[in-house]
Each structure stands twice: as C-alpha cells, then as structure tokens.
PDB file of N, CA and C in Angstrom:
ATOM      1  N   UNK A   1     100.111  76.629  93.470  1.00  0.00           N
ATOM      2  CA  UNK A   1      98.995  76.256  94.315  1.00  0.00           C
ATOM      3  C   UNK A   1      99.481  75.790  95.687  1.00  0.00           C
ATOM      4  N   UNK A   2     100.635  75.485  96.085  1.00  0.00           N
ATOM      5  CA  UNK A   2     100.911  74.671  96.920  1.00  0.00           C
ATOM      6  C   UNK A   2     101.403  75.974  97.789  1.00  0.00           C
ATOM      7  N   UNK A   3     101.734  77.005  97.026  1.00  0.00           N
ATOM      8  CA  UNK A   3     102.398  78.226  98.346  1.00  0.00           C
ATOM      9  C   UNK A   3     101.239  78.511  98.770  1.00  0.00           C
ATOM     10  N   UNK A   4     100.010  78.793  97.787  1.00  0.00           N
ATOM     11  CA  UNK A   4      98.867  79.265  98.353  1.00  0.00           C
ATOM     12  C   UNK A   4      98.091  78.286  99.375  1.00  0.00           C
ATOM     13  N   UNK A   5      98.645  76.767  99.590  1.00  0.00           N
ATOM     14  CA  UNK A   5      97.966  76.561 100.656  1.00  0.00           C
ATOM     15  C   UNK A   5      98.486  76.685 101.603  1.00  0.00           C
ATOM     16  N   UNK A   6      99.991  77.127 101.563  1.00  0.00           N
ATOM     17  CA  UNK A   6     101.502  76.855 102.677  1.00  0.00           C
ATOM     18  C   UNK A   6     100.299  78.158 103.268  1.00  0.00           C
ATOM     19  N   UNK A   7     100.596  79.125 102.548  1.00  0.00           N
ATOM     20  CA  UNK A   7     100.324  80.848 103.215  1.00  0.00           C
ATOM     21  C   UNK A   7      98.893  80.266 103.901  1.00  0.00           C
ATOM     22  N   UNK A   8      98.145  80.112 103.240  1.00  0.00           N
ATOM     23  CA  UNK A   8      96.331  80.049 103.985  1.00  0.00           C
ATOM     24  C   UNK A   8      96.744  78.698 105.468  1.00  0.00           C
ATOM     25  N   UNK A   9      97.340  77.932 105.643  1.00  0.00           N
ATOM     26  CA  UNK A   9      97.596  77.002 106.626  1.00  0.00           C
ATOM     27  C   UNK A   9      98.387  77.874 107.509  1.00  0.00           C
ATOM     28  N   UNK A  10      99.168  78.740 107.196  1.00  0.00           N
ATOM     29  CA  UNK A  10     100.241  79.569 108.141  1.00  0.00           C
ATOM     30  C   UNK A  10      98.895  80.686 108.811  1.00  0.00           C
ATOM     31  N   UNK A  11      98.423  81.355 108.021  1.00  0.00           N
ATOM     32  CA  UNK A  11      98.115  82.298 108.354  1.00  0.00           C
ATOM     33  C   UNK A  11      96.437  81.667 109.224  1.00  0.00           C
ATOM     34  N   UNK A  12      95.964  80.638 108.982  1.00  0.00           N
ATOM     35  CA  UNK A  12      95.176  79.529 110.099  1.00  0.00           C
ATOM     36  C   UNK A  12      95.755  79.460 111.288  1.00  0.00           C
ATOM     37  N   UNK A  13      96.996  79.319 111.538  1.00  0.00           N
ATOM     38  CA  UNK A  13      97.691  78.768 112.222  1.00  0.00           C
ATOM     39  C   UNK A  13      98.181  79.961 113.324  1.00  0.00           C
ATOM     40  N   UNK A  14      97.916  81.358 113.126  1.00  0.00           N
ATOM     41  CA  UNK A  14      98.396  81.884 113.423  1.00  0.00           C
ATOM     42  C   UNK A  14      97.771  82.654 113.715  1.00  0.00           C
ATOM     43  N   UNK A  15      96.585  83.008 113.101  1.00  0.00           N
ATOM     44  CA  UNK A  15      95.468  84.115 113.929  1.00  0.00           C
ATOM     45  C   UNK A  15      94.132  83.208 113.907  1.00  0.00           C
ATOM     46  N   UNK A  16      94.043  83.546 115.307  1.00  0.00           N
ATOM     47  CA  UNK A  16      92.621  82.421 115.856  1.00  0.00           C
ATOM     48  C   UNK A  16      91.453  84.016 115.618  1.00  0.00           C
ATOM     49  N   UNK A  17      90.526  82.809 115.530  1.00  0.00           N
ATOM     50  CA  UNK A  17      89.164  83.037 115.035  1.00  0.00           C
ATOM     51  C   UNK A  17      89.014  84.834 114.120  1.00  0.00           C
ATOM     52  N   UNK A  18      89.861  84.362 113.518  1.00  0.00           N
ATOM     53  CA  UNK A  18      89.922  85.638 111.853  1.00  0.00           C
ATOM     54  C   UNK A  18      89.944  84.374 110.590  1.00  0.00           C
ATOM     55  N   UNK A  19      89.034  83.259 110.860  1.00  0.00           N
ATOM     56  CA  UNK A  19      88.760  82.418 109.243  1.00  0.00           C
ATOM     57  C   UNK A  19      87.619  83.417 108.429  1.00  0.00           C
ATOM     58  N   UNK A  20      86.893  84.421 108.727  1.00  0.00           N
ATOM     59  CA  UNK A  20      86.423  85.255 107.816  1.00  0.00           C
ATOM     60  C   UNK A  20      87.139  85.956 107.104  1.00  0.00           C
ATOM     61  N   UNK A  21      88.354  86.767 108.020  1.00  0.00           N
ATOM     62  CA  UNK A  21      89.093  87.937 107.478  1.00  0.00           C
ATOM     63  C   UNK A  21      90.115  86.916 106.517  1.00  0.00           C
ATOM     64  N   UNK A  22      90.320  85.857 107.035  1.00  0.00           N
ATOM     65  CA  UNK A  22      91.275  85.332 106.030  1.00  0.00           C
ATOM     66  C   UNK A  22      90.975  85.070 104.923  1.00  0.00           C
ATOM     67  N   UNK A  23      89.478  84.232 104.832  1.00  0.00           N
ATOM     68  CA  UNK A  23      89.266  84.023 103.750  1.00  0.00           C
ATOM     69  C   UNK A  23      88.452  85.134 102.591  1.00  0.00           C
ATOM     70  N   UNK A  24      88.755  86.047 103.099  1.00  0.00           N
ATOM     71  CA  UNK A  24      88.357  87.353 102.285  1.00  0.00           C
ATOM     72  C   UNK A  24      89.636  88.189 101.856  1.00  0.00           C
ATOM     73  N   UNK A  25      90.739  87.709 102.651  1.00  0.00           N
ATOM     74  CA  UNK A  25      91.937  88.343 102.309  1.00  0.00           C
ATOM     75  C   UNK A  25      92.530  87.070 101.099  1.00  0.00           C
ATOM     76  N   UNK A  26      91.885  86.349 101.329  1.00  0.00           N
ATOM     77  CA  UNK A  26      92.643  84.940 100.192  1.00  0.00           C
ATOM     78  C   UNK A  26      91.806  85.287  98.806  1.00  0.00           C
ATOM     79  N   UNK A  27      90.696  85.710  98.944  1.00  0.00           N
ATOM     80  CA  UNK A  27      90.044  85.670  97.827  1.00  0.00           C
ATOM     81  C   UNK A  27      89.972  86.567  97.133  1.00  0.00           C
ATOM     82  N   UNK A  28      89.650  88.185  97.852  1.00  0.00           N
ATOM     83  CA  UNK A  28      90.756  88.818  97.083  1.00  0.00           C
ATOM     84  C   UNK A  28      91.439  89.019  96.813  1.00  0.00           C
ATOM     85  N   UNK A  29      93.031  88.225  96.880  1.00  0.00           N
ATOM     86  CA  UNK A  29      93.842  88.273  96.406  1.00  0.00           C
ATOM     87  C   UNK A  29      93.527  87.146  94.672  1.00  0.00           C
ATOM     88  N   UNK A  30      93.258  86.196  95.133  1.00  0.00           N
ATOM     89  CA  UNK A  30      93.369  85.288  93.781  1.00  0.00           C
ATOM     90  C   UNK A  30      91.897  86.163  92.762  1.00  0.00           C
ATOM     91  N   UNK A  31      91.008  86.982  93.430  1.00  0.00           N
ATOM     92  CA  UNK A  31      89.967  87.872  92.630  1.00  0.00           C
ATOM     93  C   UNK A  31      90.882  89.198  91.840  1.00  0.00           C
ATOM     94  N   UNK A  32      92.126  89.322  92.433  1.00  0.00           N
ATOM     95  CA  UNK A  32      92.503  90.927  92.272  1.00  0.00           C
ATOM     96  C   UNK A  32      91.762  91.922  92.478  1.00  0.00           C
ATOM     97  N   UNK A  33      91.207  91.732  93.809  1.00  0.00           N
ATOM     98  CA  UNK A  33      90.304  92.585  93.940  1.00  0.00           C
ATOM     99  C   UNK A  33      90.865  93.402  95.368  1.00  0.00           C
ATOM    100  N   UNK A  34      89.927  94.186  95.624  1.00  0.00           N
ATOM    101  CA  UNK A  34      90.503  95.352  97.338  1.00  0.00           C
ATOM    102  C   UNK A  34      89.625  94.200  98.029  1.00  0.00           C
ATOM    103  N   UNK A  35      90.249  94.619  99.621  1.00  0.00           N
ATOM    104  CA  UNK A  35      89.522  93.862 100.523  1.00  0.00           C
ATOM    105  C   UNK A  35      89.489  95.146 101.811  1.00  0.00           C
ATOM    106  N   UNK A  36      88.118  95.422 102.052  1.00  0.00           N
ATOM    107  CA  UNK A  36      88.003  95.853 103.170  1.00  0.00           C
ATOM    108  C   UNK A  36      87.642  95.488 104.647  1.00  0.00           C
ATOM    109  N   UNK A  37      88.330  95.500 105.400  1.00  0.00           N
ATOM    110  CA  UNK A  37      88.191  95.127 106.701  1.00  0.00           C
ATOM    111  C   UNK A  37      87.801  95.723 107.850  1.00  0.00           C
ATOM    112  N   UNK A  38      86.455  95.104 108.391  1.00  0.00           N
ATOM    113  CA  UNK A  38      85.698  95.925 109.388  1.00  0.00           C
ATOM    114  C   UNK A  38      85.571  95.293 110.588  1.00  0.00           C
ATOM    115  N   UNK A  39      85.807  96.081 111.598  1.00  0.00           N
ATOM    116  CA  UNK A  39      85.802  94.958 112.732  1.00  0.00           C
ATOM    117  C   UNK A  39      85.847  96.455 113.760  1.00  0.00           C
ATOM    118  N   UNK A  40      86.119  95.427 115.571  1.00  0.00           N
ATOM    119  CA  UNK A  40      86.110  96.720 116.401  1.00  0.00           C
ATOM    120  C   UNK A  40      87.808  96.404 116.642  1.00  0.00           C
ATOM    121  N   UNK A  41      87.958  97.526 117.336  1.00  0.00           N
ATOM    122  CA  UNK A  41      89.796  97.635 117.606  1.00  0.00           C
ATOM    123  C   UNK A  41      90.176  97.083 118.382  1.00  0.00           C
ATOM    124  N   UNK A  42      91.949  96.105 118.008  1.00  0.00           N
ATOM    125  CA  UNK A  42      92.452  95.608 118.546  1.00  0.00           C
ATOM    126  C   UNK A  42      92.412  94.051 118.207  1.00  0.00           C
ATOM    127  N   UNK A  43      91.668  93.647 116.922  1.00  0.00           N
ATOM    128  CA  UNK A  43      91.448  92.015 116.947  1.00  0.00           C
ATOM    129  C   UNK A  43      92.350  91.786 115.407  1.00  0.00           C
ATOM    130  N   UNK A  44      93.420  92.370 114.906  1.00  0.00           N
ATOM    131  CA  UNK A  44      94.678  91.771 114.889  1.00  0.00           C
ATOM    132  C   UNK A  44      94.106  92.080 112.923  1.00  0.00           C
ATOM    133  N   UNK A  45      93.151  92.976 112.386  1.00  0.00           N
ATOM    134  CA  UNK A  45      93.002  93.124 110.766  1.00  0.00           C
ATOM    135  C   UNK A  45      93.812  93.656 110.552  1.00  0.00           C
ATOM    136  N   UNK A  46      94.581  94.479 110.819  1.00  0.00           N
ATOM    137  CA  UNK A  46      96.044  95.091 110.064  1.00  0.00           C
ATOM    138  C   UNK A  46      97.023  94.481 110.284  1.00  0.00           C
ATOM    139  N   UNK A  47      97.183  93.640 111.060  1.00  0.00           N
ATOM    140  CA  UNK A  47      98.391  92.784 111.274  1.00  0.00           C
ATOM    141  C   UNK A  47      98.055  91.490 110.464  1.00  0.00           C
ATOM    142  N   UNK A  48      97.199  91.383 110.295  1.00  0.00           N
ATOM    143  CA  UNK A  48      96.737  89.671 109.467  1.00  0.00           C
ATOM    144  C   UNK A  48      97.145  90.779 108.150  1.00  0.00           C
ATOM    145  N   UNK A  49      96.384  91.667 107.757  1.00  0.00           N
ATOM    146  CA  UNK A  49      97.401  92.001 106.648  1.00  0.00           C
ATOM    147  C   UNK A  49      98.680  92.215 105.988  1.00  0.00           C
ATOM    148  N   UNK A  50      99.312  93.001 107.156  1.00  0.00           N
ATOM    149  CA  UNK A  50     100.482  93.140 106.670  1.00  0.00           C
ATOM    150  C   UNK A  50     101.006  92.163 106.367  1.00  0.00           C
ATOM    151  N   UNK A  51     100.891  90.859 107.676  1.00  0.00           N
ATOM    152  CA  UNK A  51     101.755  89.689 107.612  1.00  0.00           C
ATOM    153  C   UNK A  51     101.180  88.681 106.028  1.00  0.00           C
ATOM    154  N   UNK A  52     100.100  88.849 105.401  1.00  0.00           N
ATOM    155  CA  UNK A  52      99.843  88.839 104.078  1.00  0.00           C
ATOM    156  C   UNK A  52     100.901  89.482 103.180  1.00  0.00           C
ATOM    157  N   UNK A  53     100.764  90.514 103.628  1.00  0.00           N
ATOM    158  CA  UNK A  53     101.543  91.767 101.816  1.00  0.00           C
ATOM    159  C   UNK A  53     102.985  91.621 102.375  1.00  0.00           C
ATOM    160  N   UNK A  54     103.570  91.432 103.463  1.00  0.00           N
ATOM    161  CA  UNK A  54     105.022  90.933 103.735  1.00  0.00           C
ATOM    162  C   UNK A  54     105.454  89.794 103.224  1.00  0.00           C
ATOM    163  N   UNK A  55     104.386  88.443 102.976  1.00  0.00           N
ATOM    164  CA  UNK A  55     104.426  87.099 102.708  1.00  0.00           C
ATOM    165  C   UNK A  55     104.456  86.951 101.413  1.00  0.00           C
ATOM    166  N   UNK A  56     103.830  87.999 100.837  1.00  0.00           N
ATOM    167  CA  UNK A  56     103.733  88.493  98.888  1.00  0.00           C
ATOM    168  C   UNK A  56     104.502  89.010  98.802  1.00  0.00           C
ATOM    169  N   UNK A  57     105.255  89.825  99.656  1.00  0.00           N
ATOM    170  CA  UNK A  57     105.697  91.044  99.083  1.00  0.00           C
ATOM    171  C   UNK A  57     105.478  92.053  98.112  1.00  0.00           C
ATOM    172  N   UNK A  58     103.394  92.320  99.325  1.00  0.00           N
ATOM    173  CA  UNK A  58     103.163  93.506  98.249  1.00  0.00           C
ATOM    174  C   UNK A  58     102.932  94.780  99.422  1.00  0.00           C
ATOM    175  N   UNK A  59     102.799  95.762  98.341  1.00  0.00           N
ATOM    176  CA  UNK A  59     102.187  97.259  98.879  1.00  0.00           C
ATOM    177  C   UNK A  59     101.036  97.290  99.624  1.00  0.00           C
ATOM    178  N   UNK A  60     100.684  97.594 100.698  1.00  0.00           N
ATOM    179  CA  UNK A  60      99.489  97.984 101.478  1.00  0.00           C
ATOM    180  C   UNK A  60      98.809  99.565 101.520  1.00  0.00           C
ATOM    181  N   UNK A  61      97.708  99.434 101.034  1.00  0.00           N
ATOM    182  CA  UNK A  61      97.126 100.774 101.655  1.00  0.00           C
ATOM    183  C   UNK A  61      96.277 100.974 103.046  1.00  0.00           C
ATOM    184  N   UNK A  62      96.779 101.558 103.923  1.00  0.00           N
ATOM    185  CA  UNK A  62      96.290 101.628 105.150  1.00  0.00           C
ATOM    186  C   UNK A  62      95.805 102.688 105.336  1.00  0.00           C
ATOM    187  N   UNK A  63      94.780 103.107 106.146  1.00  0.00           N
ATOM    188  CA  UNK A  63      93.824 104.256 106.306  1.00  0.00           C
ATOM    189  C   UNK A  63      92.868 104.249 107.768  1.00  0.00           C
ATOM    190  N   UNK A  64      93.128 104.793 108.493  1.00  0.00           N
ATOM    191  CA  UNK A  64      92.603 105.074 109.882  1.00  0.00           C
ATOM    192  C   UNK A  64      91.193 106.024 109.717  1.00  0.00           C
ATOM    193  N   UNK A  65      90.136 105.446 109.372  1.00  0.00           N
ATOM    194  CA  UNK A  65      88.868 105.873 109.220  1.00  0.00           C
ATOM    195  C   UNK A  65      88.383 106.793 111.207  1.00  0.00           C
ATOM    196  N   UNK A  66      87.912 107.418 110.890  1.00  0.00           N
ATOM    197  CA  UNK A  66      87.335 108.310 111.928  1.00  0.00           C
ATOM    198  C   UNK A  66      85.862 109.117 111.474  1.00  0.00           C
ATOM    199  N   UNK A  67      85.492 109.688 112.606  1.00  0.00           N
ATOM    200  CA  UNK A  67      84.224 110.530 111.971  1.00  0.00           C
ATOM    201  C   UNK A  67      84.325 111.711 111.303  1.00  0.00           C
ATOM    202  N   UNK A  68      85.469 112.175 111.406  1.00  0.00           N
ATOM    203  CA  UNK A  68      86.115 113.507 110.663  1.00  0.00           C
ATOM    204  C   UNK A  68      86.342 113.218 108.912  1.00  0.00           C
ATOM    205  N   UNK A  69      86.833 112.131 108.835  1.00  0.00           N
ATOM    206  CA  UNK A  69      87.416 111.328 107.679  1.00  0.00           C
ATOM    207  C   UNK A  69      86.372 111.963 106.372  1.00  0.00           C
ATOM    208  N   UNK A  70      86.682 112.154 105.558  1.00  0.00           N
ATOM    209  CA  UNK A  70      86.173 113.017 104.683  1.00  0.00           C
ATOM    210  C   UNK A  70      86.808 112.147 103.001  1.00  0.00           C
ATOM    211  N   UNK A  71      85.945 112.295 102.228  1.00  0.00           N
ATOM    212  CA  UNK A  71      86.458 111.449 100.937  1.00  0.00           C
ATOM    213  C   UNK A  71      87.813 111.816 100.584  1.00  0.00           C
ATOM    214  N   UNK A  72      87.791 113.525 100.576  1.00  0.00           N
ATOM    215  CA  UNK A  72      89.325 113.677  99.816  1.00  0.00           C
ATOM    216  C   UNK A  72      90.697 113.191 100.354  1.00  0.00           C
ATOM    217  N   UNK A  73      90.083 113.104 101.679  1.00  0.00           N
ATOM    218  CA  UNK A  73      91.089 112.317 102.764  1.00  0.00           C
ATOM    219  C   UNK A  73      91.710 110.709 102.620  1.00  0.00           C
ATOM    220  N   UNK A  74      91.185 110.206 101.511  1.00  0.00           N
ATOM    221  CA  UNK A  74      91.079 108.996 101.196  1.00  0.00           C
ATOM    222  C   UNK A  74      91.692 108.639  99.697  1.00  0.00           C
ATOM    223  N   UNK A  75      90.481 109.396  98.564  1.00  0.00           N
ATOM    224  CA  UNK A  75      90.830 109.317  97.525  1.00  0.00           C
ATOM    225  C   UNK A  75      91.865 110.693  96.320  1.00  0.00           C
ATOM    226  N   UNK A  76      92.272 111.257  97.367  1.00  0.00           N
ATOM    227  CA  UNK A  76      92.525 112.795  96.920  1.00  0.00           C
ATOM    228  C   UNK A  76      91.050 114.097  96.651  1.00  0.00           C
ATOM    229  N   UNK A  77      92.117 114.985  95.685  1.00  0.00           N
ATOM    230  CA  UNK A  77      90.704 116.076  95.235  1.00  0.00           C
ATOM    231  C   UNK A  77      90.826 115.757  93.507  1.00  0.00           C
ATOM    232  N   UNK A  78      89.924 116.366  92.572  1.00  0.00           N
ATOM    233  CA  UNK A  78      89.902 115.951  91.640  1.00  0.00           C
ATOM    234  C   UNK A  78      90.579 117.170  90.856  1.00  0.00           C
ATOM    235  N   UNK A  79      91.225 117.274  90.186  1.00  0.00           N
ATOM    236  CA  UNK A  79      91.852 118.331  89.297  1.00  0.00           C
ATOM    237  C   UNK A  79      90.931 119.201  88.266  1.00  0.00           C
ATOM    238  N   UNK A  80      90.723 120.176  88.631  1.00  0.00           N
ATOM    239  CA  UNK A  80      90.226 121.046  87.759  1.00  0.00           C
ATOM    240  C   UNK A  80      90.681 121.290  86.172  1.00  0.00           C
ATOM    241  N   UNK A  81      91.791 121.680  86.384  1.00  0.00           N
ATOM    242  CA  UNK A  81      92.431 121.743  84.644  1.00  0.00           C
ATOM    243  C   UNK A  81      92.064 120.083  83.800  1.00  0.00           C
ATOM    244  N   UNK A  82      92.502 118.907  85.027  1.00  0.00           N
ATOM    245  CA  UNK A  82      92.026 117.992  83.927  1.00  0.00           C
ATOM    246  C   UNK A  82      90.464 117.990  83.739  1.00  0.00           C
ATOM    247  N   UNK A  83      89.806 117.983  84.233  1.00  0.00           N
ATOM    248  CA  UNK A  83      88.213 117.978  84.082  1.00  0.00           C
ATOM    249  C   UNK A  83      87.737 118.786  82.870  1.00  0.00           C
ATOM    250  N   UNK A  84      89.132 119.989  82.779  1.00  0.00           N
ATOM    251  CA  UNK A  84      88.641 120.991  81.433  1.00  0.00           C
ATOM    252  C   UNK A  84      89.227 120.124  80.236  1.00  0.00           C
ATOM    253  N   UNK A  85      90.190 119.454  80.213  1.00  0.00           N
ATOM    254  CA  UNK A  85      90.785 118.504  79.099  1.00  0.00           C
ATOM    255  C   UNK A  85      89.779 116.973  79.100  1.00  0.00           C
ATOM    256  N   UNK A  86      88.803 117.046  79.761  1.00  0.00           N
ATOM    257  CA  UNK A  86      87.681 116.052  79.904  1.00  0.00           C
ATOM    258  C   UNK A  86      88.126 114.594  80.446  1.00  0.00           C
ATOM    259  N   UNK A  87      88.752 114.807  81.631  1.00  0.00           N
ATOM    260  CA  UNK A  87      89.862 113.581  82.022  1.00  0.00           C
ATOM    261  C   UNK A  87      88.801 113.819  83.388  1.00  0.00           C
ATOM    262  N   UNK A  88      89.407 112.335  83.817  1.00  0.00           N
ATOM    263  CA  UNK A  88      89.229 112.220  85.818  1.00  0.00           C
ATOM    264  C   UNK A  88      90.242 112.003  86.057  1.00  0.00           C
ATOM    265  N   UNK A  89      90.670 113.087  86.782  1.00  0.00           N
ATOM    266  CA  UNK A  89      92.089 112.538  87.216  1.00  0.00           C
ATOM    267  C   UNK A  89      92.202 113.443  89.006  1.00  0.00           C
ATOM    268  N   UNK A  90      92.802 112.504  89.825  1.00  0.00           N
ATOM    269  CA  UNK A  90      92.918 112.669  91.170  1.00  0.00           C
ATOM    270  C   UNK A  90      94.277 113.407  91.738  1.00  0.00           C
ATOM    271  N   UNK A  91      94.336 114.274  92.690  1.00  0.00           N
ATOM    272  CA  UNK A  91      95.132 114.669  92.728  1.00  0.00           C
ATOM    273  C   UNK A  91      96.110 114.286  94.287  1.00  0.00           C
ATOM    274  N   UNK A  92      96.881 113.358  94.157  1.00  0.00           N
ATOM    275  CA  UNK A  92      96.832 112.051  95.874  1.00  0.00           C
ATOM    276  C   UNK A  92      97.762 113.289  96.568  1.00  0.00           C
ATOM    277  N   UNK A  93      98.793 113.830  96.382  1.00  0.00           N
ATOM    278  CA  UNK A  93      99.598 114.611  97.026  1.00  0.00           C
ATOM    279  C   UNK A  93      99.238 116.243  97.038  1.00  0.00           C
ATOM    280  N   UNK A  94      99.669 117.192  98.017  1.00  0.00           N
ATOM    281  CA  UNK A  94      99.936 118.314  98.216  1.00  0.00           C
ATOM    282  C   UNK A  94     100.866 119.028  97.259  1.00  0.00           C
ATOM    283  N   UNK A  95     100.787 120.154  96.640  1.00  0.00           N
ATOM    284  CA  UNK A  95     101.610 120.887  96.147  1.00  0.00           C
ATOM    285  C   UNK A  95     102.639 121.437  96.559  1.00  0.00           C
ATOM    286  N   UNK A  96     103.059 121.121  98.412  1.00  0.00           N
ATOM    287  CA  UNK A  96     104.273 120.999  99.047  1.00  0.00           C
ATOM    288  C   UNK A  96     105.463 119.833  99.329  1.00  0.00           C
ATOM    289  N   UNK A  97     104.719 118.592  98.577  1.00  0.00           N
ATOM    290  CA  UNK A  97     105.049 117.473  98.739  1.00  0.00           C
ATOM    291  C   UNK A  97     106.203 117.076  97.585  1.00  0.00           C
ATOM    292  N   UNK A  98     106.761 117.743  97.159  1.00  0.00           N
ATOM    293  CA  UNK A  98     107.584 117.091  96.205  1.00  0.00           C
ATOM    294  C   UNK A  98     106.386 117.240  94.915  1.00  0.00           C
ATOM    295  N   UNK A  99     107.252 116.435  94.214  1.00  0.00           N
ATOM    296  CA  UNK A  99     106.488 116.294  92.794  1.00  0.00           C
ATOM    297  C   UNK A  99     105.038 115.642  93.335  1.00  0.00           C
ATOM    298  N   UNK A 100     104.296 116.163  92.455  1.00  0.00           N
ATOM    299  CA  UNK A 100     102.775 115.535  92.461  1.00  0.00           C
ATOM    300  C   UNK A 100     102.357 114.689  91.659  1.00  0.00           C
ATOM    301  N   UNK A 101     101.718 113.488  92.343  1.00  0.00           N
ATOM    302  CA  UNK A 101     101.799 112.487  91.771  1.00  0.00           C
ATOM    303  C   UNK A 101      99.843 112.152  91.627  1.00  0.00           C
ATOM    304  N   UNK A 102      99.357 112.149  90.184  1.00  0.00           N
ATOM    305  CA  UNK A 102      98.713 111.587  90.476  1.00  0.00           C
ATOM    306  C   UNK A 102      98.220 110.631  89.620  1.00  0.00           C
ATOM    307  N   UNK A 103      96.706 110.409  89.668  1.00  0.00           N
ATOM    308  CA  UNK A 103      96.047 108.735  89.630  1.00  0.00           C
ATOM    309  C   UNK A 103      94.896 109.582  88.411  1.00  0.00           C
ATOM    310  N   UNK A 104      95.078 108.555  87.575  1.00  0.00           N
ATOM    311  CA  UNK A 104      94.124 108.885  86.605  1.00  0.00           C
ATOM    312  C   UNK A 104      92.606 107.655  86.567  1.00  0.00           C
ATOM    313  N   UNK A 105      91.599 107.860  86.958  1.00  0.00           N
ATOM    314  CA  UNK A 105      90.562 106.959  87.449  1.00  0.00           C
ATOM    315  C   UNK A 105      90.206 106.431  86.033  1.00  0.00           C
ATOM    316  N   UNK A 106      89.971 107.431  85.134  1.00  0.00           N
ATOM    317  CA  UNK A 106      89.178 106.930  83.810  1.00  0.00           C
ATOM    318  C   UNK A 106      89.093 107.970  82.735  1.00  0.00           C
ATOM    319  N   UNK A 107      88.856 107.738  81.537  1.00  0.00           N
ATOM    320  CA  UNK A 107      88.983 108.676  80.305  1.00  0.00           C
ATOM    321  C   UNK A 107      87.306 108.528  80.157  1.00  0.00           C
ATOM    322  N   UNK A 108      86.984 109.854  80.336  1.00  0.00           N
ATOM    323  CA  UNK A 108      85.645 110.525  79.953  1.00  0.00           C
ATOM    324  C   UNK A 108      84.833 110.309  78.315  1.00  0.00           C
ATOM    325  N   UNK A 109      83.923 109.567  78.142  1.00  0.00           N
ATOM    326  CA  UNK A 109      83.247 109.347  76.634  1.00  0.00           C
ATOM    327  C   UNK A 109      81.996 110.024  76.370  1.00  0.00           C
TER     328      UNK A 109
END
C-alpha cells in the first residue's frame, strides 16, 4: 500500500492538472481492468502512461486512433478455420510476420 501511495504522490507531482487521467489509471490498475484515454493532442496521456507501466514494469498497448482506423486494425481479423472448430479466435499478426500469434477471446457454448 505504501508504493501505491509513493507512485499516486509521484505521479501528482508530476503531471499538473491530469488528477482525472490519474485516477483512472490508478483504478484500473488495482480493478485489473483497461483504461482508455481520451483527450485532445499533446496534454501528456501517453506519457502519464508509460511513466506508469515503466514504474510497474508493465506492457503497454498503444494505438493511434484516426478516421481511417478500422476494427481489424485494432483487434485483428477473426480466423475462419477456427470459427469451423466453433472457437473465437483472433488473428493479431500477418502471415509475413514470423510465426502467427494469436489471441483466443472465448470458447463458443
């Protein structure tokens, strides 16, 4: 408890007037939950993050939304062969990319 107030006092301390983004980045973290961040450009949400998932030392997913931006662009495409084995399963990489790696969302009932 005491790192978690070190980090929330540092990260006060350090980006002015983001006590929303912080405290949505604090809470989903102790929720385990995603946190999305909306704002206009240039007022420091990807950097209040990183300097979060650097301070954890966790993984970030980052994503540059535009009007082009399209779902598969985000969450992959969905695999056909698994859909015939009655699976959801996503397909995150290209078939030029090295091995393909993907994300299984949920088992079909």
């Amino acid at each position: 408890m005491q790192k978690f107030e070190e980090l929330k006092n540092y990260l006060h301390s350090n980006f002015v007037e983001l006590d929303q983004a912080i405290r949505a980045l604090l809470l989903g973290l102790t929720a385990k939950a995603h946190v999305f961040l909306l704002g206009p450009p240039g007022t420091a949400k990807s950097h209040l993050a990183e300097v979060l998932c650097d301070a954890l030392e966790l993984k970030a997913f980052r994503f540059l939304f535009t009007d082009e931006t399209k779902h598969k662009d985000i969450f992959g495409i969905q695999s056909i062969q698994a859909l015939k084995e009655d699976k959801d399963v996503l397909i995150t990489e290209g078939p030029n990319k090295g091995d393909r790696r993907t994300l299984e969302i949920s088992g079909r009932s």
